[in-house]
PDB file of N, CA and C in Angstrom:
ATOM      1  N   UNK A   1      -6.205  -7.294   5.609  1.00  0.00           N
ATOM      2  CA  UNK A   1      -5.133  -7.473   4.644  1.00  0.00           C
ATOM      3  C   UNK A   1      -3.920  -8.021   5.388  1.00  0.00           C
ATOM      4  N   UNK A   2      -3.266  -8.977   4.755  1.00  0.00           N
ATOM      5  CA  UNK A   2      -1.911  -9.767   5.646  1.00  0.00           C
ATOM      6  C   UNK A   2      -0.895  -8.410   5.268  1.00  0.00           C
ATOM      7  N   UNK A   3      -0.300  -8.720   6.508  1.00  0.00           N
ATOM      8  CA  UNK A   3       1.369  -7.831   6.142  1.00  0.00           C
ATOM      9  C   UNK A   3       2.218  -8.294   4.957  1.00  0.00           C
ATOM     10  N   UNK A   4       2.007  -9.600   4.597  1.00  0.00           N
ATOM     11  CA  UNK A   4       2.553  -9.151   2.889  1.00  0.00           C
ATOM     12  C   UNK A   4       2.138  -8.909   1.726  1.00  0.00           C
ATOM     13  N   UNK A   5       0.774  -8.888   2.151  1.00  0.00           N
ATOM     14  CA  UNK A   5       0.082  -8.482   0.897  1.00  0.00           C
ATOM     15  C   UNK A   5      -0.004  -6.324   1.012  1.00  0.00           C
ATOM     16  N   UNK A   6       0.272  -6.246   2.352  1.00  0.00           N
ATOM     17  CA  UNK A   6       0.748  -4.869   2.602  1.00  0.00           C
ATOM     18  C   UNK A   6       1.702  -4.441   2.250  1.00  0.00           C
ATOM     19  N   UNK A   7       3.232  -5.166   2.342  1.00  0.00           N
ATOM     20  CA  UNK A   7       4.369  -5.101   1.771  1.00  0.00           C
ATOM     21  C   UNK A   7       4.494  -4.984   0.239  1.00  0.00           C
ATOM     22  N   UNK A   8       3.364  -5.771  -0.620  1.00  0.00           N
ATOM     23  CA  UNK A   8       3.465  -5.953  -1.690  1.00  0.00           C
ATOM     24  C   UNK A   8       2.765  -4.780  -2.408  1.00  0.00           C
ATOM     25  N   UNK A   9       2.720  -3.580  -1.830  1.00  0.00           N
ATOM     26  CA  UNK A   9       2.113  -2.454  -2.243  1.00  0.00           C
ATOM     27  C   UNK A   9       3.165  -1.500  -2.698  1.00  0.00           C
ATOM     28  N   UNK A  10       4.552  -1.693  -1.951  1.00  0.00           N
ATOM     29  CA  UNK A  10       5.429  -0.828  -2.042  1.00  0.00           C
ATOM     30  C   UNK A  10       6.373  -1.152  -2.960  1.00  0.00           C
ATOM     31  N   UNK A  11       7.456  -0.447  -3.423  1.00  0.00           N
ATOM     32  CA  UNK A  11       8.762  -1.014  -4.416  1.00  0.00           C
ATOM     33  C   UNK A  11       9.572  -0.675  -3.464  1.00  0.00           C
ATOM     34  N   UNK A  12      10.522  -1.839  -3.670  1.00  0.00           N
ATOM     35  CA  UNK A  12      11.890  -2.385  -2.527  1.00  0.00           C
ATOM     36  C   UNK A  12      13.141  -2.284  -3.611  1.00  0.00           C
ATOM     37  N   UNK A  13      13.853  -1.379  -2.105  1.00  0.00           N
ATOM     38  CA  UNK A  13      15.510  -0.958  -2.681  1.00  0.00           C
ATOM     39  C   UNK A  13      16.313  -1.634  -1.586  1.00  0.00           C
ATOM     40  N   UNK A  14      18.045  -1.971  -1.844  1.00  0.00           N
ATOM     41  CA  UNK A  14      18.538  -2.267  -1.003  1.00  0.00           C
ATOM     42  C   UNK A  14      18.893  -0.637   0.261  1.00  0.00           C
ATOM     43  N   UNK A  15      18.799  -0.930   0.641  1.00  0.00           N
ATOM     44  CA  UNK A  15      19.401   1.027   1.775  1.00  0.00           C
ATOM     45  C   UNK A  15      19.095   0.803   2.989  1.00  0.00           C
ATOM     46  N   UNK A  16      19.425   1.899   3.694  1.00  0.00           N
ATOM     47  CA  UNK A  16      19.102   2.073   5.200  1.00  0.00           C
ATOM     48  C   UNK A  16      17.688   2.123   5.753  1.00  0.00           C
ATOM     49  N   UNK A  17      17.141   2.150   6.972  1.00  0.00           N
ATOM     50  CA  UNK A  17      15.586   2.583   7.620  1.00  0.00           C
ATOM     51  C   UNK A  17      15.966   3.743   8.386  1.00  0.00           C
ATOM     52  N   UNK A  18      15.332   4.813   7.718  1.00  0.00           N
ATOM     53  CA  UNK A  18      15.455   5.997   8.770  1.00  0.00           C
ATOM     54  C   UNK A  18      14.774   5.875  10.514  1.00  0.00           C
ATOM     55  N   UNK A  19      13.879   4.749  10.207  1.00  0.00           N
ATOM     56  CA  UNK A  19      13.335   4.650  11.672  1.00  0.00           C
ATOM     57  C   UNK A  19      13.945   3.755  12.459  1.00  0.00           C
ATOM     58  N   UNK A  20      14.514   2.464  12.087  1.00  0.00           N
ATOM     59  CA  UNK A  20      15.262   2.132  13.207  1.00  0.00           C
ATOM     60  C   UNK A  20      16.314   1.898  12.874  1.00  0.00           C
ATOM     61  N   UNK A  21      16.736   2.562  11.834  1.00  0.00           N
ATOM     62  CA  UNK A  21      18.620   2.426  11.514  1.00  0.00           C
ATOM     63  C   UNK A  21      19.312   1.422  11.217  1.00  0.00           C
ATOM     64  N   UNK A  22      18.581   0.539  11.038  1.00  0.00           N
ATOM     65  CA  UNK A  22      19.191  -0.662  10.081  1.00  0.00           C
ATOM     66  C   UNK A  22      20.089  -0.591   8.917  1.00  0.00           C
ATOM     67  N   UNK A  23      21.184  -1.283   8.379  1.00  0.00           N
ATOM     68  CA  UNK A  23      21.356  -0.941   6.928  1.00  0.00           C
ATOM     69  C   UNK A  23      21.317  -2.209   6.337  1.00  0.00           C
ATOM     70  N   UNK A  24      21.308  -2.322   5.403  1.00  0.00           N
ATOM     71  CA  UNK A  24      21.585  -3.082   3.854  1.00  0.00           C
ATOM     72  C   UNK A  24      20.803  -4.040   3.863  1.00  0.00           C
ATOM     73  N   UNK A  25      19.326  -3.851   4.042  1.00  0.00           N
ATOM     74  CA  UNK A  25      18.290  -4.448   3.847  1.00  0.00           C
ATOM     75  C   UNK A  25      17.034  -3.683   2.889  1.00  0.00           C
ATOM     76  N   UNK A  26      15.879  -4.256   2.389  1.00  0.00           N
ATOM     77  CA  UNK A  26      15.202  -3.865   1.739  1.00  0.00           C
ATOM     78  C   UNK A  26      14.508  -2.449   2.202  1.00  0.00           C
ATOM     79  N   UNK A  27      14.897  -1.707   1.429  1.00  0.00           N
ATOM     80  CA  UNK A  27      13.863  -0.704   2.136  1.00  0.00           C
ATOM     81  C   UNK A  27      12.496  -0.121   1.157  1.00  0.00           C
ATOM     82  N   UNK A  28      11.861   1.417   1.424  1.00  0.00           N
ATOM     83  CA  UNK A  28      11.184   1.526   0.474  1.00  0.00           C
ATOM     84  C   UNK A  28      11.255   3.204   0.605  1.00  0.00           C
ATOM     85  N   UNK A  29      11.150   4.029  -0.656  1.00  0.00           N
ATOM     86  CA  UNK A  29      10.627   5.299  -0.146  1.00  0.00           C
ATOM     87  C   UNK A  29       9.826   5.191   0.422  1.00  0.00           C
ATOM     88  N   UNK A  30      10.043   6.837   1.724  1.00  0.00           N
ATOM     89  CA  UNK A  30       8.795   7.417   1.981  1.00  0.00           C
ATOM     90  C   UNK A  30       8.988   8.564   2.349  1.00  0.00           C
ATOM     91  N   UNK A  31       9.786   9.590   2.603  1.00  0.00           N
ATOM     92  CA  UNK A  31       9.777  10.651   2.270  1.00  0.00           C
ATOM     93  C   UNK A  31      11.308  11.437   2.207  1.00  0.00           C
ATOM     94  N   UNK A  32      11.195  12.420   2.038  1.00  0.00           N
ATOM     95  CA  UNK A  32      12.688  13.508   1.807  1.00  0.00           C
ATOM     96  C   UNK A  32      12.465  14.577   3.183  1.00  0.00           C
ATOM     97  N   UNK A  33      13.987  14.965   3.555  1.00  0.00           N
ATOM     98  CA  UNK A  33      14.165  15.801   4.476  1.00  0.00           C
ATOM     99  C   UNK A  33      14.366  17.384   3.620  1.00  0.00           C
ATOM    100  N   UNK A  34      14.025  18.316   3.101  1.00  0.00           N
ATOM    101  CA  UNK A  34      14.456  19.343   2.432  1.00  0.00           C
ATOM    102  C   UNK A  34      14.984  20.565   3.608  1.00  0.00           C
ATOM    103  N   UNK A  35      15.950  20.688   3.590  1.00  0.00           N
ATOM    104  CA  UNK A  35      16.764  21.616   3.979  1.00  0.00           C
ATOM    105  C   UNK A  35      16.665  23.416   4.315  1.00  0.00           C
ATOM    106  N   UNK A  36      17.049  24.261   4.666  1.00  0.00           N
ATOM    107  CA  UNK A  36      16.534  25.361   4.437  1.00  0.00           C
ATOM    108  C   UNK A  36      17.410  25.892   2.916  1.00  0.00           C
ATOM    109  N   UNK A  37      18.544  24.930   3.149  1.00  0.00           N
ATOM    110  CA  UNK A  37      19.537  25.268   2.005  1.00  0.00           C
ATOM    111  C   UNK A  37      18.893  24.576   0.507  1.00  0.00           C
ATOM    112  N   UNK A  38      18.076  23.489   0.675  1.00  0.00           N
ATOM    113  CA  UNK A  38      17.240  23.322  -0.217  1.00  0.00           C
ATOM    114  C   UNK A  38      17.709  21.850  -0.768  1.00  0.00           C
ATOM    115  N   UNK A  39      18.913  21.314  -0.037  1.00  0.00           N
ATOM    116  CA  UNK A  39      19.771  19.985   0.218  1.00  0.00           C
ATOM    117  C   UNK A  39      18.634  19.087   0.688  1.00  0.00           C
ATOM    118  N   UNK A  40      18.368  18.217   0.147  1.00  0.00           N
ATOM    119  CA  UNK A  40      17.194  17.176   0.072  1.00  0.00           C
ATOM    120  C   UNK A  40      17.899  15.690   0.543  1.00  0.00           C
ATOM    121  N   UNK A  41      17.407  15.008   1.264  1.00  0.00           N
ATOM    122  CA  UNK A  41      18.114  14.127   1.811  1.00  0.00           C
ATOM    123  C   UNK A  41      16.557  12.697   2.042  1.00  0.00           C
ATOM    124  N   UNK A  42      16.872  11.876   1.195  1.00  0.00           N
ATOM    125  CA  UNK A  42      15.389  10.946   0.989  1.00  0.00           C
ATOM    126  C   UNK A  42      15.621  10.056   2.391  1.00  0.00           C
ATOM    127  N   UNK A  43      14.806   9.565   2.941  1.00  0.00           N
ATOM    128  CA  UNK A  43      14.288   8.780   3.786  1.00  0.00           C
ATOM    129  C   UNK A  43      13.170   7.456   3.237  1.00  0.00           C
ATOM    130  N   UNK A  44      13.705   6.415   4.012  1.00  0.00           N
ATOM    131  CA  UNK A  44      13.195   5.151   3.350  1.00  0.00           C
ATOM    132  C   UNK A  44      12.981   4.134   4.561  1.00  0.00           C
ATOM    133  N   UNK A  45      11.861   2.917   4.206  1.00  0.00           N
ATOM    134  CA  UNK A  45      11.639   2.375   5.740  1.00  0.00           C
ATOM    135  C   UNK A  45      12.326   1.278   5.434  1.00  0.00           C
ATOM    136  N   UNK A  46      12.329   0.286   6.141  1.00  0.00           N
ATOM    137  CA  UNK A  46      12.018  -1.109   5.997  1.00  0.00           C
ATOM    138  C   UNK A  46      10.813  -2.040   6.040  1.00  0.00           C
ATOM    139  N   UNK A  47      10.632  -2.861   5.878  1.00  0.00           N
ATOM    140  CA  UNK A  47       9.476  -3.854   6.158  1.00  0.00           C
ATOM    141  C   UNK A  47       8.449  -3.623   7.506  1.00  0.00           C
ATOM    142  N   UNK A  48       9.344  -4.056   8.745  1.00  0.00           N
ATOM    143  CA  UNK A  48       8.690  -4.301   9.973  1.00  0.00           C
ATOM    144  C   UNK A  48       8.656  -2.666  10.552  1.00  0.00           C
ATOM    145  N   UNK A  49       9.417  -1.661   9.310  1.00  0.00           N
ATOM    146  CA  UNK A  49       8.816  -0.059  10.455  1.00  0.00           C
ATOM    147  C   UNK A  49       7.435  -0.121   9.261  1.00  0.00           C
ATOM    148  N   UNK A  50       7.565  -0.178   8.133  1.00  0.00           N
ATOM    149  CA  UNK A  50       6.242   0.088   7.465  1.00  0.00           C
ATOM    150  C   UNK A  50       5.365  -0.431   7.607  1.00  0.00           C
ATOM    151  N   UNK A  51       5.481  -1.782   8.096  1.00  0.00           N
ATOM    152  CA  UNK A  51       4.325  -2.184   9.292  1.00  0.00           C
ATOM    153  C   UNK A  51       4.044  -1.631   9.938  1.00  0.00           C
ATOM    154  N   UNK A  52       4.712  -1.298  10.884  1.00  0.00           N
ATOM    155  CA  UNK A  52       4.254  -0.441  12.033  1.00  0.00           C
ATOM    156  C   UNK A  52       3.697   1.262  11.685  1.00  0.00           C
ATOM    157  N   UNK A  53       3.986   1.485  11.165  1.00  0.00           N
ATOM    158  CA  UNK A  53       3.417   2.589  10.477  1.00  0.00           C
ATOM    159  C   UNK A  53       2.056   2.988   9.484  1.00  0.00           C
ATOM    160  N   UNK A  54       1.763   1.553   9.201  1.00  0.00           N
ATOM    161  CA  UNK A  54       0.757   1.408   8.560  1.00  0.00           C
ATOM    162  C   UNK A  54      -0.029   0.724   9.513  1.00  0.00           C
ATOM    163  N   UNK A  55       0.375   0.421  10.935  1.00  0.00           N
ATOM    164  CA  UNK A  55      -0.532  -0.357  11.664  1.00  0.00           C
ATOM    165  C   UNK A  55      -0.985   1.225  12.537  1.00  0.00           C
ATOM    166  N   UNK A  56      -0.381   2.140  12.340  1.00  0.00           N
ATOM    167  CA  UNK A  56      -0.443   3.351  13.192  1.00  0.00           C
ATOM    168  C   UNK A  56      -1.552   3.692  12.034  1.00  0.00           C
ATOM    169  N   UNK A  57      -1.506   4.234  10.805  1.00  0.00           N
ATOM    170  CA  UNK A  57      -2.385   4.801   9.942  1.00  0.00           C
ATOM    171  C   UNK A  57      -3.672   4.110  10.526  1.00  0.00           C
ATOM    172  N   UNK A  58      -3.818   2.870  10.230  1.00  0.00           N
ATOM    173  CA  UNK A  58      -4.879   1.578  10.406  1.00  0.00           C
ATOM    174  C   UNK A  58      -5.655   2.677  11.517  1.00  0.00           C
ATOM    175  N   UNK A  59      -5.299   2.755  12.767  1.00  0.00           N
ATOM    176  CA  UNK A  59      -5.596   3.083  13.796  1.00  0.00           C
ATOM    177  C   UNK A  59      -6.027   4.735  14.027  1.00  0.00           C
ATOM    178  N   UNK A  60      -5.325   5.568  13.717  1.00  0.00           N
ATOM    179  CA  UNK A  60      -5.725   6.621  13.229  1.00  0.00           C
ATOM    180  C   UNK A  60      -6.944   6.950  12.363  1.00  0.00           C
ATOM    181  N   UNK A  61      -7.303   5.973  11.120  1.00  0.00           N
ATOM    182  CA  UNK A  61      -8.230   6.392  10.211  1.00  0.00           C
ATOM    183  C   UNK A  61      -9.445   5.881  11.136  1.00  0.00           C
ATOM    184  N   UNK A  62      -9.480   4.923  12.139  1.00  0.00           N
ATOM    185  CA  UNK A  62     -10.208   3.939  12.648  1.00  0.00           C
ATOM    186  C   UNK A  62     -10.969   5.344  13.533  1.00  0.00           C
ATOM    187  N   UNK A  63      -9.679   5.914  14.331  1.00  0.00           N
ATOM    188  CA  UNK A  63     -10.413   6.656  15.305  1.00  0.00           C
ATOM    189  C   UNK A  63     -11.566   8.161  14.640  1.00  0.00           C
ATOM    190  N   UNK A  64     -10.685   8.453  13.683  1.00  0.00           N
ATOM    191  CA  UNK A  64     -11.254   9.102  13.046  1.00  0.00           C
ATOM    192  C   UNK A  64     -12.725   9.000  12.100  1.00  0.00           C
ATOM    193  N   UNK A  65     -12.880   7.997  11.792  1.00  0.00           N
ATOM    194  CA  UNK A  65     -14.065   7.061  11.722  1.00  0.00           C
ATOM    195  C   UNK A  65     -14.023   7.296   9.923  1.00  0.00           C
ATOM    196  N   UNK A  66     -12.204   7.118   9.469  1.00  0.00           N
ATOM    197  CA  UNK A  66     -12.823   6.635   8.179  1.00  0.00           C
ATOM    198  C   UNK A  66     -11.942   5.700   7.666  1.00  0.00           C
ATOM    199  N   UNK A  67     -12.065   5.262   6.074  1.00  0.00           N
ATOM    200  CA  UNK A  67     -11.976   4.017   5.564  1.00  0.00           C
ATOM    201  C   UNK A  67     -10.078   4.307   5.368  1.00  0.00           C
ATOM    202  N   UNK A  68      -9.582   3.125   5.982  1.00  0.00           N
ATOM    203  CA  UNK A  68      -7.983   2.689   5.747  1.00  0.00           C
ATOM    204  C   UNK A  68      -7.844   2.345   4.690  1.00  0.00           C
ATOM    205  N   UNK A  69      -6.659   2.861   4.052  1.00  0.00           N
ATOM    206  CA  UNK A  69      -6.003   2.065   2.799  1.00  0.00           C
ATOM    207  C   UNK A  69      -4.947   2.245   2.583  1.00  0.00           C
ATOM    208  N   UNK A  70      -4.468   0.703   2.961  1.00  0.00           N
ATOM    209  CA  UNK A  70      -2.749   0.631   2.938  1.00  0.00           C
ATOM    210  C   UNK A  70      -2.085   0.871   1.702  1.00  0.00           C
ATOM    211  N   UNK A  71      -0.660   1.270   1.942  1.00  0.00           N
ATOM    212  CA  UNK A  71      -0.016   1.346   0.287  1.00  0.00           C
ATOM    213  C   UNK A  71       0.334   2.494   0.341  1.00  0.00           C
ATOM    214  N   UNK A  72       0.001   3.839   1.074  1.00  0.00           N
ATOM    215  CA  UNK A  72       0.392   5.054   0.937  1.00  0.00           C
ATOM    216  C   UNK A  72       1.115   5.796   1.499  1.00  0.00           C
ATOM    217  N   UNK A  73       2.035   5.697   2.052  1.00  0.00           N
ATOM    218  CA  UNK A  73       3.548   5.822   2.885  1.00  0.00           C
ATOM    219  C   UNK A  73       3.617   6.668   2.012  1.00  0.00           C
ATOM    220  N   UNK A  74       4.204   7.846   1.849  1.00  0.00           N
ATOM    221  CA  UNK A  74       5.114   8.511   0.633  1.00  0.00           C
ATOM    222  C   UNK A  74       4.267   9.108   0.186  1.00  0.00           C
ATOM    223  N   UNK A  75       3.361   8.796  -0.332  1.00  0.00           N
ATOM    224  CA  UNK A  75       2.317   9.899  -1.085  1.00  0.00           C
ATOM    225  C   UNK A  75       1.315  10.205  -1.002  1.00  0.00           C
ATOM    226  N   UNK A  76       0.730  11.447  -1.848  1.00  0.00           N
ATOM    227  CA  UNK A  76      -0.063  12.446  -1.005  1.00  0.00           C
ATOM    228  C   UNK A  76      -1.755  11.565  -0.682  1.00  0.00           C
ATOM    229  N   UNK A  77      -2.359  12.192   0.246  1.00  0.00           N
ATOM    230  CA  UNK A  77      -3.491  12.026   0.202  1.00  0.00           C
ATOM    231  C   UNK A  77      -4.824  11.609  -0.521  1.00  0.00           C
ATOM    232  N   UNK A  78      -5.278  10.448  -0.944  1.00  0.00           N
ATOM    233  CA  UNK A  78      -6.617  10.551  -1.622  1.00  0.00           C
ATOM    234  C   UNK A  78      -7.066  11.197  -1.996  1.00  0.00           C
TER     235      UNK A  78
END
């Protein structure tokens, strides 16, 4: 699968990348920080970390010896 047909899995907001701190570029959910106080604070990537993150999944499911499927940043499990 090309990286934009990977990209084209997700919905894009303008905001920050919690992973490399970029701002005011496209980002996407992918997850929330919840607090002990219960203060929820969302986290969102950009493009080239959700690449990389999905090139990490890729690799992970690989070693593990099962089937990859991009698109799932953020939510739960199959």
């Amino acid at each position: 699968m090309t990286p934009d047909a990977i990209l084209a899995l997700y919905e894009w907001v303008i905001g920050a990348c919690f992973r490399c701190g970029d701002a005011n570029l496209f980002v996407t959910p992918i997850d929330a920080v919840v607090t002990p106080r219960g203060e929820r604070y969302p986290l969102a990537a950009c493009g080239g970390c959700v690449l990389d993150m999905e090139e990490e999944r890729r690799r992970f499911a690989e070693r593990k010896g099962e089937k990859y499927h991009p698109g799932r940043l953020g939510r739960p499990p199959a």
